[in-house]
Protein backbone atom coordinates (compact mmCIF):
# COMPACT_ATOMS: atom_id res chain seq x y z
CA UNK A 1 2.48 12.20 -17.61
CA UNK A 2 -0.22 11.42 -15.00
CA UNK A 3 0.10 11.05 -11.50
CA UNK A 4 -2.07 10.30 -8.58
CA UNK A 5 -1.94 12.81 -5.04
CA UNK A 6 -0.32 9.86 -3.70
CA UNK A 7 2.22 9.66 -6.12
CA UNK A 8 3.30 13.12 -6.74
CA UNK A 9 3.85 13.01 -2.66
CA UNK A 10 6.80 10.51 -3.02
CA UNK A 11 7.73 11.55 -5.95
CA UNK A 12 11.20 14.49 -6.07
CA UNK A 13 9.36 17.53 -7.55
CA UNK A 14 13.17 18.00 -9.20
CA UNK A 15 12.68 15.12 -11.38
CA UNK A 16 9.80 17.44 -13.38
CA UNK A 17 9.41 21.31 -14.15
CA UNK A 18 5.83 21.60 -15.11
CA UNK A 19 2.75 20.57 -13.23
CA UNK A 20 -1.20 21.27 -13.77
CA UNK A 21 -3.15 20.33 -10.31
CA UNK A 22 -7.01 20.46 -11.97
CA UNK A 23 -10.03 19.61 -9.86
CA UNK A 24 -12.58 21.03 -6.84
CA UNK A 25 -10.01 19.86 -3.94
CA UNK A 26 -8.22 23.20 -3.17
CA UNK A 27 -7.72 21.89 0.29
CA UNK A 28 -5.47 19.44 -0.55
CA UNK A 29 -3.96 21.41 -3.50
CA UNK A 30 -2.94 24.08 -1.44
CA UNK A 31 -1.44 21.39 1.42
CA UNK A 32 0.90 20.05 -1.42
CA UNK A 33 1.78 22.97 -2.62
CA UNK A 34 2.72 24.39 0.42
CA UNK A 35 4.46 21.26 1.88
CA UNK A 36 6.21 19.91 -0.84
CA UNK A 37 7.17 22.99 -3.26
CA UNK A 38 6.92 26.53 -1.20
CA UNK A 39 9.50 24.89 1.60
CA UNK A 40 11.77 24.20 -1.66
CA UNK A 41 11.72 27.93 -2.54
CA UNK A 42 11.65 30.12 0.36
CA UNK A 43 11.09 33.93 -0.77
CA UNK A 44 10.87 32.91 -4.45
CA UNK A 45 7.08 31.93 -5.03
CA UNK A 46 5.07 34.17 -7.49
CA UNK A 47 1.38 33.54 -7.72
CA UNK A 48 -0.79 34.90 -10.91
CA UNK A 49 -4.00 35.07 -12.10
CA UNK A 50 -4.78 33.68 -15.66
CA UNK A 51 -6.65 36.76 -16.11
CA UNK A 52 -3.61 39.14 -15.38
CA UNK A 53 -1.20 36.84 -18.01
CA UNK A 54 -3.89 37.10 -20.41
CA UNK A 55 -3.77 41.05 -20.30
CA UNK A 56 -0.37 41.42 -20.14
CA UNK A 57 1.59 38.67 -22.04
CA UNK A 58 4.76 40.25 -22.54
CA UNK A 59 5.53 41.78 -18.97
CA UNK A 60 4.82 37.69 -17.60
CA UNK A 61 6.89 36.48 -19.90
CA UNK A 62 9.52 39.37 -18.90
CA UNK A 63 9.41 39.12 -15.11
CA UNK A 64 9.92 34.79 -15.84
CA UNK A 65 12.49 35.12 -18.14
CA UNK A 66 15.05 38.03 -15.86
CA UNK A 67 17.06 36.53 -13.51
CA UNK A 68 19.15 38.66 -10.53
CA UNK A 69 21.52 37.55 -8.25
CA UNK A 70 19.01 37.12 -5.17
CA UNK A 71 16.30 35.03 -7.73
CA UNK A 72 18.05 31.68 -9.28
CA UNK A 73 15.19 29.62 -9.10
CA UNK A 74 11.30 30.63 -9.01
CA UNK A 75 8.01 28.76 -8.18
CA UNK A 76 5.64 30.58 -10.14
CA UNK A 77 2.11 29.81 -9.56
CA UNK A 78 -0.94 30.23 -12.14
CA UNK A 79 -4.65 30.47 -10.66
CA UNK A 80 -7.60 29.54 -11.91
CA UNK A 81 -6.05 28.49 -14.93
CA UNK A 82 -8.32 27.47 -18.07
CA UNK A 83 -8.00 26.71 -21.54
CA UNK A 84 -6.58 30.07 -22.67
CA UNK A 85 -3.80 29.11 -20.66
CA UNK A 86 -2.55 26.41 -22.58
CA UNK A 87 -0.88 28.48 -25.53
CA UNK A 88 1.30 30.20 -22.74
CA UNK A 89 1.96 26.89 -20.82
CA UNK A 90 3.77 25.52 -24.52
CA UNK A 91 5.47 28.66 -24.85
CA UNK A 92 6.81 29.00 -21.76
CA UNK A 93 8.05 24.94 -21.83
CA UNK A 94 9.50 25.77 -25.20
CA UNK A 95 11.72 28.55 -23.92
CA UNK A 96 13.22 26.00 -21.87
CA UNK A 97 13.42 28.65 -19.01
CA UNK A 98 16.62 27.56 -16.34
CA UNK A 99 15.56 27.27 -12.27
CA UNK A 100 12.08 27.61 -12.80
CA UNK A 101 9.19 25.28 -11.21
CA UNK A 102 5.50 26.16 -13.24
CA UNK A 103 2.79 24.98 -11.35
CA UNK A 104 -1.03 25.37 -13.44
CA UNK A 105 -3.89 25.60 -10.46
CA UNK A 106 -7.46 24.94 -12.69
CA UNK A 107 -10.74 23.47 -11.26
CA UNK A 108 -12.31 20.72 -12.60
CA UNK A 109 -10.77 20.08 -16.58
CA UNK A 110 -13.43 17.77 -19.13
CA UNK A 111 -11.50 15.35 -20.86
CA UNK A 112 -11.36 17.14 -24.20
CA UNK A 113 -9.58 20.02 -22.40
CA UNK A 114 -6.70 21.63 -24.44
CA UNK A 115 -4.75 22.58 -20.76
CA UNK A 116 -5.64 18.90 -19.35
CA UNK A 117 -4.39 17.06 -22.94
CA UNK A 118 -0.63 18.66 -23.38
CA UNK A 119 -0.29 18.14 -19.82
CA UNK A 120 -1.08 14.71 -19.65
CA UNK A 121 0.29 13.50 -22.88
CA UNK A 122 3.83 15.82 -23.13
CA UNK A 123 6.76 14.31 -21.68
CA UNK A 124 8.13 17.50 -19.60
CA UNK A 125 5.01 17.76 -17.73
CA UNK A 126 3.19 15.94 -15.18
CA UNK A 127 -0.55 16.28 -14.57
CA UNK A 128 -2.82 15.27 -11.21
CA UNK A 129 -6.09 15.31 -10.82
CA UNK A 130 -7.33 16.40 -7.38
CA UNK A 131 -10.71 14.69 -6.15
CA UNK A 132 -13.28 15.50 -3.62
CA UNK A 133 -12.07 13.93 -0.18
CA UNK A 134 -14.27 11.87 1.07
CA UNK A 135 -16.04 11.50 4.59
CA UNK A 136 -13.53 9.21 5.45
CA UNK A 137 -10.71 11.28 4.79
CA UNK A 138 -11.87 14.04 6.55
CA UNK A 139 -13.32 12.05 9.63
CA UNK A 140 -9.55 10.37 9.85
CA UNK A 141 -7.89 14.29 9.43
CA UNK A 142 -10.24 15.20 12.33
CA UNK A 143 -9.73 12.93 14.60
CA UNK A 144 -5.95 13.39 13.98
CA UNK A 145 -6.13 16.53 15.17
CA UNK A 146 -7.81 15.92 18.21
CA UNK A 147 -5.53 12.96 19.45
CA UNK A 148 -3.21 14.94 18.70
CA UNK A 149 -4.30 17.83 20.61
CA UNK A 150 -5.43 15.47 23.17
CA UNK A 151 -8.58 16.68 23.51
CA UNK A 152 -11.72 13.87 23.70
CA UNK A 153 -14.56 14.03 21.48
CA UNK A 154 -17.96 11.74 20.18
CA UNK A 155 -18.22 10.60 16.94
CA UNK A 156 -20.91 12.43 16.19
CA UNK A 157 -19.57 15.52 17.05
CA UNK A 158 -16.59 14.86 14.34
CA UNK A 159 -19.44 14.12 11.97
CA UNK A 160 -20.95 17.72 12.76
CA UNK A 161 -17.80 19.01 11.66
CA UNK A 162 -16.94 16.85 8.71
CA UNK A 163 -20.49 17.38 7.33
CA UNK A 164 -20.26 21.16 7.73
CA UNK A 165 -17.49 20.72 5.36
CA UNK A 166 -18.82 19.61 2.43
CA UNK A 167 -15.90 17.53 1.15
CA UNK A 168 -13.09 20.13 1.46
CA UNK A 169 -10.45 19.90 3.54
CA UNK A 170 -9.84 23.40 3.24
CA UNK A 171 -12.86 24.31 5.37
CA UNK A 172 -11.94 21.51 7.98
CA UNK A 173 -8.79 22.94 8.20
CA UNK A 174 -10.09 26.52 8.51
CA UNK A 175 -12.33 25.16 11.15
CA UNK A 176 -9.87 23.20 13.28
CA UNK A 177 -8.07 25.95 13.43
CA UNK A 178 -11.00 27.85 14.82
CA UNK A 179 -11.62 25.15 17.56
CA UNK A 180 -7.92 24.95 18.30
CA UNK A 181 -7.89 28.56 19.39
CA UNK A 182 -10.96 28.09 21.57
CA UNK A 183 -9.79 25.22 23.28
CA UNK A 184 -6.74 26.77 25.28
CA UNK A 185 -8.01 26.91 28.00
CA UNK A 186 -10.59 23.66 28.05
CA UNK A 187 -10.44 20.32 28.71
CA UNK A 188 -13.55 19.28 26.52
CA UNK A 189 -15.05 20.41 23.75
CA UNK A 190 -19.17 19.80 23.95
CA UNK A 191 -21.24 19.39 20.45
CA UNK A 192 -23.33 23.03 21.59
CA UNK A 193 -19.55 24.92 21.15
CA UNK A 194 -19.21 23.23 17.60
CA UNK A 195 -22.30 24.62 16.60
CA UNK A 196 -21.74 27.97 17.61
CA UNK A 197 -18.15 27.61 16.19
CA UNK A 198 -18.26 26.31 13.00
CA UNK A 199 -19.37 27.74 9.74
CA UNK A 200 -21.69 26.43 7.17
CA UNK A 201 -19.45 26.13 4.05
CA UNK A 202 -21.66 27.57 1.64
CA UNK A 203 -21.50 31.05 3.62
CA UNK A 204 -18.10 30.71 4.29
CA UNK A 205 -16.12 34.34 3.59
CA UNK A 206 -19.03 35.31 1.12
CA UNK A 207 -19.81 38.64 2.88
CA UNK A 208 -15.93 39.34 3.52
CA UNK A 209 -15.47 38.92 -0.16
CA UNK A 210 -18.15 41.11 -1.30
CA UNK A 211 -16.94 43.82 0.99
CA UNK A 212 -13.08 43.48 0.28
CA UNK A 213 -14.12 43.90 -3.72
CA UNK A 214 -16.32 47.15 -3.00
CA UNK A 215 -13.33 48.80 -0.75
CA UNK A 216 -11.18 47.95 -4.21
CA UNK A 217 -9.05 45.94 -2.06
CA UNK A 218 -7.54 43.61 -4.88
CA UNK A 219 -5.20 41.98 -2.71
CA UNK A 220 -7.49 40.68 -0.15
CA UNK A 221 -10.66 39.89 -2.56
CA UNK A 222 -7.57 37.27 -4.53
CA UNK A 223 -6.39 35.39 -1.19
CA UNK A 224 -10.03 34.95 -0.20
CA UNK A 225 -10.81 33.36 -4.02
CA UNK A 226 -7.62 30.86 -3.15
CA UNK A 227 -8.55 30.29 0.28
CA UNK A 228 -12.30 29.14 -0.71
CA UNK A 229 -13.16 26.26 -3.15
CA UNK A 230 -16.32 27.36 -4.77
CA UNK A 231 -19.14 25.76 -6.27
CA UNK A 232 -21.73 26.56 -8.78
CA UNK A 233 -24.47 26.58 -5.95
CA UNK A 234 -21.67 29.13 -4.08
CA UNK A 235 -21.53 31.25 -7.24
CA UNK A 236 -25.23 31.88 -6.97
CA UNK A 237 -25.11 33.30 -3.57
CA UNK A 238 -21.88 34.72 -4.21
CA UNK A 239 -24.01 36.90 -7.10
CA UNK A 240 -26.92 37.68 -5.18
CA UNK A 241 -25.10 38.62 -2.20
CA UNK A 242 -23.53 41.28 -4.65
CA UNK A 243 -26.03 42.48 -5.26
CA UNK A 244 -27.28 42.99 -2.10
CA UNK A 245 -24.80 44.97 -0.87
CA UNK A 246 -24.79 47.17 -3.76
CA UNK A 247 -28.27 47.98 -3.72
CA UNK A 248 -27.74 49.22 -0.05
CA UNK A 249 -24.53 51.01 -1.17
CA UNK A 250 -26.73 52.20 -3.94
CA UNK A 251 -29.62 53.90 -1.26
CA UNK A 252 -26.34 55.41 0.51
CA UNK A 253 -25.18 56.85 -2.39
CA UNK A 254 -28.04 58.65 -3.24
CA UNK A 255 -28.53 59.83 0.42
CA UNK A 256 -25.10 61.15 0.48
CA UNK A 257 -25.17 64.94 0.00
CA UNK A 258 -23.19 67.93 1.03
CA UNK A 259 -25.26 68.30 3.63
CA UNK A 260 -25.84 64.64 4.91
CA UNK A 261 -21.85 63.42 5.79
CA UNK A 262 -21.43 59.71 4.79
CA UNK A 263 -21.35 59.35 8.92
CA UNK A 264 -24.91 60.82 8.92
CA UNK A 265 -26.13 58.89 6.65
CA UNK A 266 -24.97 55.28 7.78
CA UNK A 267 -26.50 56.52 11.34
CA UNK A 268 -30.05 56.93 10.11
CA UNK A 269 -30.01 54.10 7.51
CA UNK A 270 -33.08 51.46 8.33
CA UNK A 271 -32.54 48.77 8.15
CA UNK A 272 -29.60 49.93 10.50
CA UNK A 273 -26.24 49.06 9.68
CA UNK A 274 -24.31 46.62 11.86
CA UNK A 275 -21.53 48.31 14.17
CA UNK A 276 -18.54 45.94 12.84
CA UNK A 277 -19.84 47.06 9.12
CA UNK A 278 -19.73 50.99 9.43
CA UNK A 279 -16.24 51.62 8.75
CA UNK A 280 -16.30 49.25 5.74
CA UNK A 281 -19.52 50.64 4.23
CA UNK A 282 -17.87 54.68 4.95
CA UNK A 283 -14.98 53.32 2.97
CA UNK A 284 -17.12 51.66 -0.33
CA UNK A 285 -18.77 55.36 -0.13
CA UNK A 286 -16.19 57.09 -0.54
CA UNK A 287 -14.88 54.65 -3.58
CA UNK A 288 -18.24 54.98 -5.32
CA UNK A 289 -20.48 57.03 -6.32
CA UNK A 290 -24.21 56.84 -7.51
CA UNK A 291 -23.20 56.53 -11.16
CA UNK A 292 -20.87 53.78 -11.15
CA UNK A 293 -22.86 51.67 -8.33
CA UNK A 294 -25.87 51.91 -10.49
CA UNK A 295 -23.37 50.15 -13.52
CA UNK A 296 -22.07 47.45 -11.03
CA UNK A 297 -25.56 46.39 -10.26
CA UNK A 298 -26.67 46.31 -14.07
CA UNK A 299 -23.28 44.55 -14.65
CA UNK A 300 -24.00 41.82 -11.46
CA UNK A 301 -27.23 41.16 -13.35
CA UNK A 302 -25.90 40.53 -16.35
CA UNK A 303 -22.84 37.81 -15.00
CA UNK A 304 -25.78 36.38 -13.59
CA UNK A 305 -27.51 35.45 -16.59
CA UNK A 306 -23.97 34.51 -18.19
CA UNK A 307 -23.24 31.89 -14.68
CA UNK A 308 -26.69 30.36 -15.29
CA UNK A 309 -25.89 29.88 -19.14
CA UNK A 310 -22.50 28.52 -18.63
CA UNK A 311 -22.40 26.66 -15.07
CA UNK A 312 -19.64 24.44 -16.24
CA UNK A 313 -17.15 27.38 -15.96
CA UNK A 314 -19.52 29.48 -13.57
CA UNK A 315 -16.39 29.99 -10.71
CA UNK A 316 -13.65 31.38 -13.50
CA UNK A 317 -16.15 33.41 -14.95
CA UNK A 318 -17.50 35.14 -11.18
CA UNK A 319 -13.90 35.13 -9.95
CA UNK A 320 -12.52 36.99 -13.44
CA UNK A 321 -15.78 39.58 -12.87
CA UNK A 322 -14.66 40.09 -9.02
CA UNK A 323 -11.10 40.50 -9.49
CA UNK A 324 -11.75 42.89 -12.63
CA UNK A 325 -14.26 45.05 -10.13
CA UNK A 326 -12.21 45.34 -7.14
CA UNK A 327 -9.21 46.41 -9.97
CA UNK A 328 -10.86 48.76 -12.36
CA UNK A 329 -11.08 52.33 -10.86
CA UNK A 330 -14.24 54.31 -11.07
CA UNK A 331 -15.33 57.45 -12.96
C-alpha cells in the first residue's frame, strides 16, 4: 500500500504495523516519526542499524520477539535500510509479532527495489516516499517560525537561510534552532548575524563526525549519521576529510615516543592544532597507534574508489565503513 506524507499524517498509524519511509528527506522523516509514532510509545522505541541485524540475525529477532511486563508494545526502528533488508522485513511480518510497530528508514529506493516492491504491493504494509522539500516549503516553515517568534525579517534574509539549506528541512530546523537561541535577547535579527550563524550544509557536522569515529565513540558517530541527510557530493568530502585527519593522526603517531608525551607532541605540531581540538586529538592517540592508523588510511582509500564506482548507494556504503571503524577495536 502507498501513501503520500500527507496521507500517512491523517491517517491512525494503528490501522497498519509495517511502514518503509524511502527517500533523501530525513527532515521530514524524522518530524513524522517523532510526532506521530515516538509520542505513541513513550520509553519503548528501539532504533537499529541494517548493518547490526545483518551481523546478528538471531539476537534481533530475539530481543523483538521477548516480551516483559514493562514492554507490551515496541516501535522498533531500522536505519539505513537497503535491499538486504527485505528477507528480514517478510520474516518478521510472517511471525505475526503482537504490539509491535516496524518502521524501515532507507534513502532513495529505484523502482526495481526488492525492499520498495513487498512494501508497496503487500497488504500489511504501507510504503511513502519522502521527497526533497521544496523552496517553498521551507520559505513557508521559516517564516512560521519567525511570526511565531515574533521577530521581523526581509525576504531575502529567509532566502539566505532556505538556500543554505539545500532542500532539507533538517538543516533549517537545526538552524532555526541556532537563531532562536541567539535571539533572546534581540529585537531584530540583521542578514550580517545570519551569515555568521548559519552553516553551509555541505560542511554541516563533517568534522564532528570524523572525530567522534576516531575517539571510537559509536554512539555519537550513529546520531550524527541520523541527524544529517547526506549526499553523494557530501560523501566525497566526508572521505577526504577522513583522511585528513588521519594523516595528521598518522604524523602524531609516529612522533609519539616514550620520551615525547602525547601532550608534547600536540604542543609542537605545525601546523598547530586548534585549542577546542587538543583534548579530542590526545584521546584518538591514545585509541591508535601507528600500525592501525596507517590501515585506516589504506582502507579510506580504498571506500573511496568503491563510492566513486557505486554512487547510487555511495551514503550506505560510507555510513556501514564509519560505523564499522568507530566499532571495531584496534590491535
Amino acid at each position: 500500500m502507498i501513501l503520500k506524507t500527507f496521507e500517512l499524517e491523517k491517517k491512525n498509524i494503528k490501522i497498519k504495523n509495517f511502514f518503509l519511509f524511502y527517500g533523501e528527506n530525513q527532515g521530514l522523516k524524522n518530524e513524522i516519526i517523532e510526532k506521530k509514532f515516538k509520542t505513541q510509545y513513550p520509553g519503548k522505541v528501539f532504533n537499529y542499524e541494517e548493518n547490526e541485524i545483518l551481523n546478528n540475525k538471531e539476537v534481533f529477532f530475539e530481543n523483538i520477539l521477548t516480551k516483559s511486563f514493562f514492554e507490551n508494545e515496541k516501535l522498533i526502528i531500522i536505519n539505513r535500510a537497503t535491499d538486504k533488508f527485505e528477507s528480514i522485513a517478510v520474516e518478521i511480518i510472517e511471525k505475526k509479532i503482537e504490539d509491535l510497530l516496524l518502521i524501515v528508514n532507507a534513502n532513495n529506493l529505484e523502482k526495481k527495489s526488492k525492499l520498495r516492491s513487498f512494501f508497496e504491493k503487500n497488504k500489511e504494509t504501507i510504503c511513502v516516499p519522502f521527497y526533497e522539500d521544496n523552496n517553498q516549503t521551507l520559505q513557508s516553515l521559516a517564516s512560521k517560525f519567525f511570526k511565531e517568534n515574533k521577530l521581523p525579517i526581509s525576504p531575502q534574509a529567509i532566502n539566505i537561510i532556505v538556500e543554505r539549506c539545500r532542500g532539507d528541512r533538517q538543516n533549517l530546523k537545526n538552524e532555526l534552532e541556532k537563531i532562536k537561541n541567539f535571539i533572546k535577547d534581540k529585537k531584530k535579527i540583521e542578514i550580517e548575524d545570519l551569515l555568521k550563524l548559519t552553516n553551509l550544509a555541505e560542511n554541516y557536522n563533517v568534522s564532528e563526525l570524523i572525530d567522534s569515529c576516531l575517539c571510537k565513540n559509536k554512539k555519537k558517530t550513529i546520531n550524527i549519521l541520523n541527524e544529517n541527510n547526506f549526499s553523494l557530493e557530501d560523501c566525497i568530502l566526508i572521505t577526504r576529510t577522513f583522511l585528513i585527519k588521519s594523516k595528521r593522526l598518522l604524523k602524531l603517531c609516529k612522533e609519539l615516543t616514550d620520551k615525547n608525551s602525547a601532550d608534547t607532541v600536540i604542543s609542537s605540531f605545525k601546523p598547530p592544532i586548534f585549542w577546542k581540538d587538543k583534548e579530542i586529538v590526545k584521546q584518538q592517540m591514545h585509541i591508535w597507534n601507528y600500525k592501525s592508523t596507517e590501515n585506516l588510511i589504506y582502507k579510506i582509500n580504498e571506500i573511496e574508489l568503491i563510492i566513486k564506482k557505486n554512487s547510487y548507494n555511495s551514503v550506505n556504503i560510507l555510513s556501514d565503513f564509519i560505523i564499522e571503524q568507530s566499532s571495531v577495536t584496534n590491535n
